[in-house]
N, C-alpha and C. Protein backbone atom coordinates (compact mmCIF):
# COMPACT_ATOMS: atom_id res chain seq x y z
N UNK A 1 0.87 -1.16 0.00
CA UNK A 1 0.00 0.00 0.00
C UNK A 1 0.91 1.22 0.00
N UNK A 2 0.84 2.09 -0.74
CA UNK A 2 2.09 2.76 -1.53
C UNK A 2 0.88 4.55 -1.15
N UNK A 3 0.97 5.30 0.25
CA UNK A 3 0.45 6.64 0.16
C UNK A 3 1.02 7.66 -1.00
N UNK A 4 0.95 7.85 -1.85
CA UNK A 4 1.32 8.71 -2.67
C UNK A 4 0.50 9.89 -2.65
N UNK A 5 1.04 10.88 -3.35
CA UNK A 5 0.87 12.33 -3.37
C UNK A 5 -0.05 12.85 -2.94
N UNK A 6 0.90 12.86 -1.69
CA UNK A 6 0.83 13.61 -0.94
C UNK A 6 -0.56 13.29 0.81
N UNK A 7 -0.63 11.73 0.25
CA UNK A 7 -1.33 11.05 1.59
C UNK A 7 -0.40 10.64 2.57
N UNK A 8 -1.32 10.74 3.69
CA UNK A 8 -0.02 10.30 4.93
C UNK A 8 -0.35 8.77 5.67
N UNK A 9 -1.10 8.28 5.34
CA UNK A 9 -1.74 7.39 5.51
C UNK A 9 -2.20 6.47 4.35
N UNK A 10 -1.83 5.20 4.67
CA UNK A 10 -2.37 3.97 3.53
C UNK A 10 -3.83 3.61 3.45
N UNK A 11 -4.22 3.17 5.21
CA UNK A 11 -5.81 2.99 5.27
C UNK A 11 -5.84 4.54 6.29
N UNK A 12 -6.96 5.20 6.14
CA UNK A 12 -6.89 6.42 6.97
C UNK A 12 -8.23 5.86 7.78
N UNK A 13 -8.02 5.13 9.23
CA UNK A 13 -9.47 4.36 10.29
C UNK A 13 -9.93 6.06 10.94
N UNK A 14 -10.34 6.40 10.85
CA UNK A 14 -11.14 7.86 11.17
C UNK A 14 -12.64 8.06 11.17
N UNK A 15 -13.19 9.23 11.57
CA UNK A 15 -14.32 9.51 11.32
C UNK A 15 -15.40 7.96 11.53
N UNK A 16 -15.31 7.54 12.53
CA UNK A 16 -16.16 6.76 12.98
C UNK A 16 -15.87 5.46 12.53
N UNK A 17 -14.88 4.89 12.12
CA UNK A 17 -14.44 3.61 10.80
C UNK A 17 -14.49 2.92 12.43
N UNK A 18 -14.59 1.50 12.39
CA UNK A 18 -14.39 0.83 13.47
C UNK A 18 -14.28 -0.61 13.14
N UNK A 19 -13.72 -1.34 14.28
CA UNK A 19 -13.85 -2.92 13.49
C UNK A 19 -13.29 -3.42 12.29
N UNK A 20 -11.98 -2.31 12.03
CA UNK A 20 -10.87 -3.19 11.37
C UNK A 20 -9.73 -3.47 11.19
N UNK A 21 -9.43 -4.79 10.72
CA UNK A 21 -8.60 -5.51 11.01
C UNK A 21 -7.50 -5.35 9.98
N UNK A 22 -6.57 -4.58 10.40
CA UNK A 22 -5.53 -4.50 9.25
C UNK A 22 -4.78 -5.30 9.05
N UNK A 23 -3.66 -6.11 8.10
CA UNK A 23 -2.92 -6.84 8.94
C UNK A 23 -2.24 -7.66 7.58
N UNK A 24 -0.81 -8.16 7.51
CA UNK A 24 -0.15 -8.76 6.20
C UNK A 24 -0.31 -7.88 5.90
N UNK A 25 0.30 -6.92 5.79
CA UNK A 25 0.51 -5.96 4.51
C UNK A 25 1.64 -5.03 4.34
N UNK A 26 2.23 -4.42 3.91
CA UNK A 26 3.39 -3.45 3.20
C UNK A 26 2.91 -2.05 3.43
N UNK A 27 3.19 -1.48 3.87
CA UNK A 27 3.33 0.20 3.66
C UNK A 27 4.17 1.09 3.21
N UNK A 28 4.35 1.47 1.98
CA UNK A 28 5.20 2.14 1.87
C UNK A 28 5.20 3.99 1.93
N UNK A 29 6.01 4.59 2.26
CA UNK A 29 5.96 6.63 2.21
C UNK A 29 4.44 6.38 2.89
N UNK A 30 4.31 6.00 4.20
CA UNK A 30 3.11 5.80 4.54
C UNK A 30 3.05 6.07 6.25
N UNK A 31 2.01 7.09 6.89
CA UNK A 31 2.33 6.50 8.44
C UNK A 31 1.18 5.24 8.49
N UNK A 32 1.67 4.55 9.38
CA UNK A 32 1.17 3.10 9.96
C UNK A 32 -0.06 3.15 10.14
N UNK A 33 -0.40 3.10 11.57
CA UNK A 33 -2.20 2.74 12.42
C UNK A 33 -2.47 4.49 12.07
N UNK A 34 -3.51 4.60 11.84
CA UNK A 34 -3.96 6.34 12.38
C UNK A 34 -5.40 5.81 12.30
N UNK A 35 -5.83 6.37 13.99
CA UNK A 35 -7.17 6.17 14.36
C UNK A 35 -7.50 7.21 15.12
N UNK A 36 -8.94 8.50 14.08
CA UNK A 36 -9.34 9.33 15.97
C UNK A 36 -10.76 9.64 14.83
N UNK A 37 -11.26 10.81 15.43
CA UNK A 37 -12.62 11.19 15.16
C UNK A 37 -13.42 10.00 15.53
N UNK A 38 -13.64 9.23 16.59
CA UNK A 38 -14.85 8.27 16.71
C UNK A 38 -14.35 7.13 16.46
N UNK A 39 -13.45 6.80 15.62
CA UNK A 39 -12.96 5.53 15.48
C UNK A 39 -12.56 4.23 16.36
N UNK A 40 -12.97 3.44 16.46
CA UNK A 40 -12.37 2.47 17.66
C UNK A 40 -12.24 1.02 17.38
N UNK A 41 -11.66 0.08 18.26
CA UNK A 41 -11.83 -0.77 18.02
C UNK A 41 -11.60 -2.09 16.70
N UNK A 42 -10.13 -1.13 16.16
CA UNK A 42 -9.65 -1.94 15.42
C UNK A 42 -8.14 -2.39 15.64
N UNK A 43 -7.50 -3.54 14.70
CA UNK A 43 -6.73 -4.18 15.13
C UNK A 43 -6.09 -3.53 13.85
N UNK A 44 -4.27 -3.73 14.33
CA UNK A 44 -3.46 -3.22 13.16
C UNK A 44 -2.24 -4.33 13.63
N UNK A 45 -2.04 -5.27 12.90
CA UNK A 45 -0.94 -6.55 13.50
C UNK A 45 -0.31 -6.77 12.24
N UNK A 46 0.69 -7.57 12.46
CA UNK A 46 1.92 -8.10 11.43
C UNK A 46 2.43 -7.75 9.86
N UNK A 47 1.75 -6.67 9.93
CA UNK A 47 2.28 -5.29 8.91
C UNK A 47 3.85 -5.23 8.90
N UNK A 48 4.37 -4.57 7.96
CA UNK A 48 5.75 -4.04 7.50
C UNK A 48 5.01 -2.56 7.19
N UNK A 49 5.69 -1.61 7.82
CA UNK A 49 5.97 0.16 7.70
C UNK A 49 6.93 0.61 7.46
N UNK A 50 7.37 1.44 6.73
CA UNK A 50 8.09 2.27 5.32
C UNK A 50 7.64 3.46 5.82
N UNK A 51 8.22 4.02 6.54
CA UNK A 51 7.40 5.95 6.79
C UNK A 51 8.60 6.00 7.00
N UNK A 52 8.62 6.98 5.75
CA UNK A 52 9.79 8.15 5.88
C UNK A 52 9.87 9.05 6.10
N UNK A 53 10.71 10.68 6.32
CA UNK A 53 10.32 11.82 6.34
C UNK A 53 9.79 12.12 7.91
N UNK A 54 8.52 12.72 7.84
CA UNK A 54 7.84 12.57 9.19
C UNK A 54 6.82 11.93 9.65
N UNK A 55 6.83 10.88 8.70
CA UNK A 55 5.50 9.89 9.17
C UNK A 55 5.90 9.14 10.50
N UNK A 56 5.19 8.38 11.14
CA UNK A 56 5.12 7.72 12.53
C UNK A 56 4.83 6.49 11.89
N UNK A 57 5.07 5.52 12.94
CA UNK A 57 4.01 3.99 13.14
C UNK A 57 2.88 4.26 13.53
N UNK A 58 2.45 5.03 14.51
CA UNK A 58 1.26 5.20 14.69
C UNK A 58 0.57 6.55 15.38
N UNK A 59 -0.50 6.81 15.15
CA UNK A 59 -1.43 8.18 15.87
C UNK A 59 -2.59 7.96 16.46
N UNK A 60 -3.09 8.05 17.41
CA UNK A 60 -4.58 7.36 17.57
C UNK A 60 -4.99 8.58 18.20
N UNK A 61 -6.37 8.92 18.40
CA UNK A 61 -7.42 10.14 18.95
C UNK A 61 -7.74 9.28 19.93
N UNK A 62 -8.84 9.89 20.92
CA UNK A 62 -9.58 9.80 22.00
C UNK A 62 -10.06 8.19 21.74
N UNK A 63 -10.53 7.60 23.13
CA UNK A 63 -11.51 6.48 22.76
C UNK A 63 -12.29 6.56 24.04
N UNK A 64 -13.30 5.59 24.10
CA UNK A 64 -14.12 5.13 25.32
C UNK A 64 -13.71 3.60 25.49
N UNK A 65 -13.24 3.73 27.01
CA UNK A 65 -13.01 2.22 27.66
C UNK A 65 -13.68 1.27 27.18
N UNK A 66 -13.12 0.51 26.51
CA UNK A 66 -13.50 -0.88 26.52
C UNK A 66 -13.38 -0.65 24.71
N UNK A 67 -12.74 0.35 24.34
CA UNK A 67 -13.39 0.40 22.82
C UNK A 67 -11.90 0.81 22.23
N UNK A 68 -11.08 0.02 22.79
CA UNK A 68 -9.64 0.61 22.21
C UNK A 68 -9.23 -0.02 20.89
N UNK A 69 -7.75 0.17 20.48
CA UNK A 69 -7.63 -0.25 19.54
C UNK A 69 -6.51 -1.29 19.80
N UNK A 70 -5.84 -2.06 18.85
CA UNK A 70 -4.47 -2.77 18.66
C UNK A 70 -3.82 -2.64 17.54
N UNK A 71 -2.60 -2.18 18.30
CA UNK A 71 -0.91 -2.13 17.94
C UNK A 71 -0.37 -3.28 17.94
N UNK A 72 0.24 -4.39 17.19
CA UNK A 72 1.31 -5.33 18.20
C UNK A 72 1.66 -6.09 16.30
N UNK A 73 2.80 -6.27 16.90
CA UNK A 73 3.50 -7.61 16.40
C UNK A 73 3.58 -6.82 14.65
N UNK A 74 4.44 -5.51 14.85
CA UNK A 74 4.53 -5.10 13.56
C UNK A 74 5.99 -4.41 13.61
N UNK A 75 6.46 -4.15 12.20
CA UNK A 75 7.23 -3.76 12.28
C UNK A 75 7.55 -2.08 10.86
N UNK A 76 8.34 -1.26 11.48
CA UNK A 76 7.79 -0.18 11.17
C UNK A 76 9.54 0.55 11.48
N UNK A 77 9.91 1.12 10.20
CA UNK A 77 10.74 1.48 9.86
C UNK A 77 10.75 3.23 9.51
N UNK A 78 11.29 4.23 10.32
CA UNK A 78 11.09 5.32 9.81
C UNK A 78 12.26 5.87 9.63
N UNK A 79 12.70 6.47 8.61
CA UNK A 79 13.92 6.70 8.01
C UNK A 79 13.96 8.03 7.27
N UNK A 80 15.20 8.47 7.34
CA UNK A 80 15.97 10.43 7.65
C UNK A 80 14.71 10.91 8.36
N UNK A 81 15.40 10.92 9.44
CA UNK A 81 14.97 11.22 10.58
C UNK A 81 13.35 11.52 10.86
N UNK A 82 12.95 12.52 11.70
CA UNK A 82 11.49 12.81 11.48
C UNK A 82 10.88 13.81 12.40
N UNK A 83 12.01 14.94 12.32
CA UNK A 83 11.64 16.04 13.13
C UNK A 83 11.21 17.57 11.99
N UNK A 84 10.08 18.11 12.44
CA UNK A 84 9.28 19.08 11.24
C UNK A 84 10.32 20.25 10.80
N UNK A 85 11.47 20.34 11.80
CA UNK A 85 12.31 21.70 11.53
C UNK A 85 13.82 20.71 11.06
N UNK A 86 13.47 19.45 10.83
CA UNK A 86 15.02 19.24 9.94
C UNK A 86 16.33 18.92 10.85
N UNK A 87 16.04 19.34 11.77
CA UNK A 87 17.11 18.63 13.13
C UNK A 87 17.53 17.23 12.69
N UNK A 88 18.29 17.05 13.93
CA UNK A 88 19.03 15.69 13.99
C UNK A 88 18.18 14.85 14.86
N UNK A 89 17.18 15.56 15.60
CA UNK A 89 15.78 14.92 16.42
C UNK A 89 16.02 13.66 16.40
N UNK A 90 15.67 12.58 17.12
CA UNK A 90 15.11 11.00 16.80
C UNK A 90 13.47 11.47 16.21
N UNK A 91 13.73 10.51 15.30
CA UNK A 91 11.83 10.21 14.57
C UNK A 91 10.86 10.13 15.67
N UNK A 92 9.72 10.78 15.65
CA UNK A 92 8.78 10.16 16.59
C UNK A 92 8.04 8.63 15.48
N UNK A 93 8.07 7.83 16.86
CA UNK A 93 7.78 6.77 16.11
C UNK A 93 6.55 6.39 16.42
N UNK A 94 5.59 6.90 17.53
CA UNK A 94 4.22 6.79 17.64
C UNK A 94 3.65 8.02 18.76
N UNK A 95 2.20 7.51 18.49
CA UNK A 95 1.14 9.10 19.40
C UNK A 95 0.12 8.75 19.97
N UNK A 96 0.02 8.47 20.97
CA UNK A 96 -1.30 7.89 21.66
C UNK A 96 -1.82 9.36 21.78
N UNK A 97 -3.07 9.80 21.95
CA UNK A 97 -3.54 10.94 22.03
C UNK A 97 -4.09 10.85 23.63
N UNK A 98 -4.46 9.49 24.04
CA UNK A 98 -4.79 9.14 25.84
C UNK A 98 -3.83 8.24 26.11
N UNK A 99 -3.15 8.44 27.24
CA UNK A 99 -2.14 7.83 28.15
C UNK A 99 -2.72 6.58 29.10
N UNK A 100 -3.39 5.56 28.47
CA UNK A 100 -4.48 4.85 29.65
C UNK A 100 -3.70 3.49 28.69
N UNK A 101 -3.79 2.37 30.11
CA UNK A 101 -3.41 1.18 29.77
C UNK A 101 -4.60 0.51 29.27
N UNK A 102 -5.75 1.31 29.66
CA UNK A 102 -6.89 0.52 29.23
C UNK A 102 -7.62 1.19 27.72
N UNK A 103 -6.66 2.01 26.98
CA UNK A 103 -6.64 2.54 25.78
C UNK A 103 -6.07 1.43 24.80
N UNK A 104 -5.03 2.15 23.97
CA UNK A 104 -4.74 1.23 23.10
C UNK A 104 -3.32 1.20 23.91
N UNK A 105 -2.74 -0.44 23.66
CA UNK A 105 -1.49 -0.57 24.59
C UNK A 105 -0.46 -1.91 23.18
N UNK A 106 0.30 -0.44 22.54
CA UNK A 106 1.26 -1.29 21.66
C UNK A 106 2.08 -2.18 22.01
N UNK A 107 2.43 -3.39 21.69
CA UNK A 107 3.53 -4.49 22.24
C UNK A 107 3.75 -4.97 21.00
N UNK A 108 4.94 -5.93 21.57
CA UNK A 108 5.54 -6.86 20.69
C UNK A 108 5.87 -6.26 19.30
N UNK A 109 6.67 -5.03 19.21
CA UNK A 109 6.50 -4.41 17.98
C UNK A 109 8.20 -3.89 17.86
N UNK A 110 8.60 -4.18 16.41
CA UNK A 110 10.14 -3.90 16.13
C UNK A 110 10.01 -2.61 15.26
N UNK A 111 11.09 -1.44 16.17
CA UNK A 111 10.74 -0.28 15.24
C UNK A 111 12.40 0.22 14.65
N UNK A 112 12.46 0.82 13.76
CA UNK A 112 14.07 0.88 13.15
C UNK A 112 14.13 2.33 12.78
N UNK A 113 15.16 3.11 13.05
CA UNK A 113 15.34 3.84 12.41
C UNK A 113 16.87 4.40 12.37
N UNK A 114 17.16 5.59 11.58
CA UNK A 114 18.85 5.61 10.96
C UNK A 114 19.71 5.64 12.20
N UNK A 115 19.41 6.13 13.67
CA UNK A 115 20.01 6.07 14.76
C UNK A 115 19.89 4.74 15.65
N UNK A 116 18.55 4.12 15.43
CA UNK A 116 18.27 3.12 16.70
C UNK A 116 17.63 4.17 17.82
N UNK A 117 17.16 5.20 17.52
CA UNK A 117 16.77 5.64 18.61
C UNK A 117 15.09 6.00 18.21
N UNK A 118 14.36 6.72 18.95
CA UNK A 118 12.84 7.05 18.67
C UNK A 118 12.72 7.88 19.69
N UNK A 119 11.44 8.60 19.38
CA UNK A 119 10.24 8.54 20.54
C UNK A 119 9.20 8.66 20.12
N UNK A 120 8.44 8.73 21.08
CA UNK A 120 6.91 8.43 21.58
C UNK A 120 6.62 9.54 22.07
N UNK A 121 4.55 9.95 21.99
CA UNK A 121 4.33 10.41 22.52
C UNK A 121 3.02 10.06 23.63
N UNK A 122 2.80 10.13 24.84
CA UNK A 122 1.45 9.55 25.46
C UNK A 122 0.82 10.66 26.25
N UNK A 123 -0.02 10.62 25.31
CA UNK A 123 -0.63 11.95 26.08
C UNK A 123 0.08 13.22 25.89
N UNK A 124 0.07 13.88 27.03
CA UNK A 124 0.77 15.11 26.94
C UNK A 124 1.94 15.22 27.20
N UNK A 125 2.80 14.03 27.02
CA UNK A 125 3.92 13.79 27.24
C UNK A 125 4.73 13.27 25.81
N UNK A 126 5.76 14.31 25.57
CA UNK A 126 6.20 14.01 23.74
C UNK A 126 7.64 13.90 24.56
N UNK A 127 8.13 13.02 23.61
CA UNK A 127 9.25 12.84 23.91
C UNK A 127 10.19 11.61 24.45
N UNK A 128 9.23 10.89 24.60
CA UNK A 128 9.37 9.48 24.96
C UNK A 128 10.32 8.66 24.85
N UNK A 129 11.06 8.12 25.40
CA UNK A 129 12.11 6.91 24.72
C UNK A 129 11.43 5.55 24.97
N UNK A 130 11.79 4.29 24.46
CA UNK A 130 10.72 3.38 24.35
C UNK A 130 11.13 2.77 25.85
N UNK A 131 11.89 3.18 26.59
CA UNK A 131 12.36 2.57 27.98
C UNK A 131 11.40 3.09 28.75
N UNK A 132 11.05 4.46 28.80
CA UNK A 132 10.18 5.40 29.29
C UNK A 132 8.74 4.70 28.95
N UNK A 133 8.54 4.37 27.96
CA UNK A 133 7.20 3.73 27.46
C UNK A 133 7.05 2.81 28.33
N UNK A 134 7.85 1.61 28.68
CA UNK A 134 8.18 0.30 28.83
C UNK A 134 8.13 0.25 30.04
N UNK A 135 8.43 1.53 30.80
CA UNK A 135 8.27 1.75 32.76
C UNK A 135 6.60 2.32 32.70
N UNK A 136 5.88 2.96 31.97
CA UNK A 136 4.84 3.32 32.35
C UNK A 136 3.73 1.74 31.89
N UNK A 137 4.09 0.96 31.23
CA UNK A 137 3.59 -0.32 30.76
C UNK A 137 2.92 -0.72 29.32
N UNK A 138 3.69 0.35 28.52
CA UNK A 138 3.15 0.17 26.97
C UNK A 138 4.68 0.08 26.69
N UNK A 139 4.06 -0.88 25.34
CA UNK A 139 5.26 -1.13 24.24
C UNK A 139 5.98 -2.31 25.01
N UNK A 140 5.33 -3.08 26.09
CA UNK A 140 6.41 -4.23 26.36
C UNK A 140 6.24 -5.32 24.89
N UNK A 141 7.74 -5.76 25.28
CA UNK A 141 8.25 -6.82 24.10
C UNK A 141 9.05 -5.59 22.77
N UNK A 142 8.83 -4.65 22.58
CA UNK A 142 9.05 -4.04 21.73
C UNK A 142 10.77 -3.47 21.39
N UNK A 143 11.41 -3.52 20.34
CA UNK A 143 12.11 -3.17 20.53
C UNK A 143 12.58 -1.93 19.60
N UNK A 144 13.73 -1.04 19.65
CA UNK A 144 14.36 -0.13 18.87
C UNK A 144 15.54 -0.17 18.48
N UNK A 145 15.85 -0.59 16.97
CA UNK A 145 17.21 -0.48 16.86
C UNK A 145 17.50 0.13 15.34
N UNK A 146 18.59 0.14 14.36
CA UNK A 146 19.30 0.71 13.30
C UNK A 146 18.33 -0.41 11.84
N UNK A 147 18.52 0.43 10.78
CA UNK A 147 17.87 -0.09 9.88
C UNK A 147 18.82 -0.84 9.29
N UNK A 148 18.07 -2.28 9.02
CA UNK A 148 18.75 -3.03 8.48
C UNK A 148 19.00 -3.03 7.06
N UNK A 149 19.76 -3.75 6.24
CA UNK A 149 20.13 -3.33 4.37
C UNK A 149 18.80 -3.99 4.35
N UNK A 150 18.52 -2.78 2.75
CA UNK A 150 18.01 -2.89 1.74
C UNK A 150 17.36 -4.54 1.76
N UNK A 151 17.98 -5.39 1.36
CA UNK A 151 17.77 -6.81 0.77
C UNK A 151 16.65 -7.47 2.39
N UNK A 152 17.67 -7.19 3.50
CA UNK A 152 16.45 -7.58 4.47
C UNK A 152 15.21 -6.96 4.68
N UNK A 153 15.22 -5.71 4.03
CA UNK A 153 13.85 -5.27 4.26
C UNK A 153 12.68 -5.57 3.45
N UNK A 154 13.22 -6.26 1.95
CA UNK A 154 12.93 -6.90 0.78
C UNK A 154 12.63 -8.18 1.01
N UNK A 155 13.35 -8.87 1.78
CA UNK A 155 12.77 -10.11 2.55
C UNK A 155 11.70 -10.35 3.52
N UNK A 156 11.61 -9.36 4.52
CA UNK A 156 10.28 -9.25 5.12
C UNK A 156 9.27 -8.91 4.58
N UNK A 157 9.33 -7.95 3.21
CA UNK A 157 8.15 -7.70 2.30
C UNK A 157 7.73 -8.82 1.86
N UNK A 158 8.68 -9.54 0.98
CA UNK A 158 8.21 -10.76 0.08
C UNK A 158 7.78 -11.91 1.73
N UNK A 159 7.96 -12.19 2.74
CA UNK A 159 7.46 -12.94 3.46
C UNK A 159 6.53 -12.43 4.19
N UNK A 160 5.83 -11.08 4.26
CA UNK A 160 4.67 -10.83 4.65
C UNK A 160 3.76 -11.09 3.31
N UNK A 161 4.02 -10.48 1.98
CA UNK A 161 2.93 -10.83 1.03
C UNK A 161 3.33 -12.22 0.60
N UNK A 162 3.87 -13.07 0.93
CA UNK A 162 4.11 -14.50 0.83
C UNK A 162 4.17 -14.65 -1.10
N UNK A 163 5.35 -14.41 -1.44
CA UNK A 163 5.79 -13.99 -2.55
C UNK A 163 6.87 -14.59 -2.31
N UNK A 164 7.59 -14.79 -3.61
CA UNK A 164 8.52 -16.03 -3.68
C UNK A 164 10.06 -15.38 -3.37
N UNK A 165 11.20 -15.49 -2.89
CA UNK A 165 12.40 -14.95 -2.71
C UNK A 165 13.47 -15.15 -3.38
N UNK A 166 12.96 -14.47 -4.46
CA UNK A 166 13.90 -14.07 -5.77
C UNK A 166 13.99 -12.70 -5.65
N UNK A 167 15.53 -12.00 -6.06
CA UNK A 167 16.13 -10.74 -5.74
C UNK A 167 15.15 -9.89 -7.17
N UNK A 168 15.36 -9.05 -6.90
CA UNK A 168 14.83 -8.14 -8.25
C UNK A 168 15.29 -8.69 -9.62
N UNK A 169 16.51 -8.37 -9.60
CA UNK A 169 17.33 -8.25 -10.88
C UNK A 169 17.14 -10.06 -11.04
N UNK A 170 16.60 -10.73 -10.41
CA UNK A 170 16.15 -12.41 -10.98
C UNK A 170 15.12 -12.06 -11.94
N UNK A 171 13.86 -11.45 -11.11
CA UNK A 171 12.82 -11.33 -11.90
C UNK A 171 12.89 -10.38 -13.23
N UNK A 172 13.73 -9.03 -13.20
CA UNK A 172 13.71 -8.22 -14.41
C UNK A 172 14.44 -9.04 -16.07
């Protein structure tokens, strides 16, 4: 799922969308989960994310208890950096808009970018490192580290869309 010109988002769950299940799929120049205006209650799992620039893994708006969403078991790559004034910033790599464990609570999720470093934001708190996440009780299992070559990231594509693992220049 390839956001082009000038979308920031692949599936945009908003404006009341609820009850879905994203999941196997590719993102590319894309941010990840984005859920608010009313939205709730969907799942976003074992995806590959490609956000470059200043896209995130994820953004979510407000919810009502019991009506959260899911983060987990994805992996999400954001690359040259991802701060709006061009700094050397770490990428923000996700945005809870409510700070509640009983909101949406990301785990088990591998995030990469050109440093190995990130942050987060929860709530009214920007700035996050995923250790910081990991003491308040989101993002366990998750980890942060440096982007791996080209060819491995080509390998997790072709084994999420379960596509055969032949290099490019096989197939051209």
């Amino acid at each position: 799922i390839w956001a082009n010109y000038g979308a920031s988002e692949g599936f945009d769950n908003d404006d009341g969308s609820s009850f879905y299940y994203t999941h196997h799929n590719v993102f590319y120049q894309s941010d990840g989960f984005k859920m608010d205006y009313g939205g709730h209650s969907s799942r976003f799992y074992d995806n590959l994310v490609y956000a470059d620039g200043r896209k995130s893994c994820y953004g979510t708006g407000s919810f009502l208890e019991g009506q959260a969403d899911t983060f987990v078991n994805n992996t999400c790559i954001v690359a040259r950096g991802g701060s709006a004034n061009g700094d050397d910033a770490a990428p923000s790599l996700g945005h809870m808009y409510q700070c509640s464990i009983k909101g949406m609570n990301p785990t088990y999720n591998r995030y990469y970018t050109d440093t190995g470093n990130g942050t987060f934001a929860c709530g009214n708190q920007e700035g996050l490192t995923l250790q910081s996440m990991q003491q308040q009780g989101f993002e366990l299992g998750s980890t942060v580290s440096t982007i791996p070559s080209t060819d491995t990231i080509l390998k997790w594509a072709r084994n999420i869309l379960k596509m055969p693992s032949q290099k490019v220049q096989d197939i051209v």
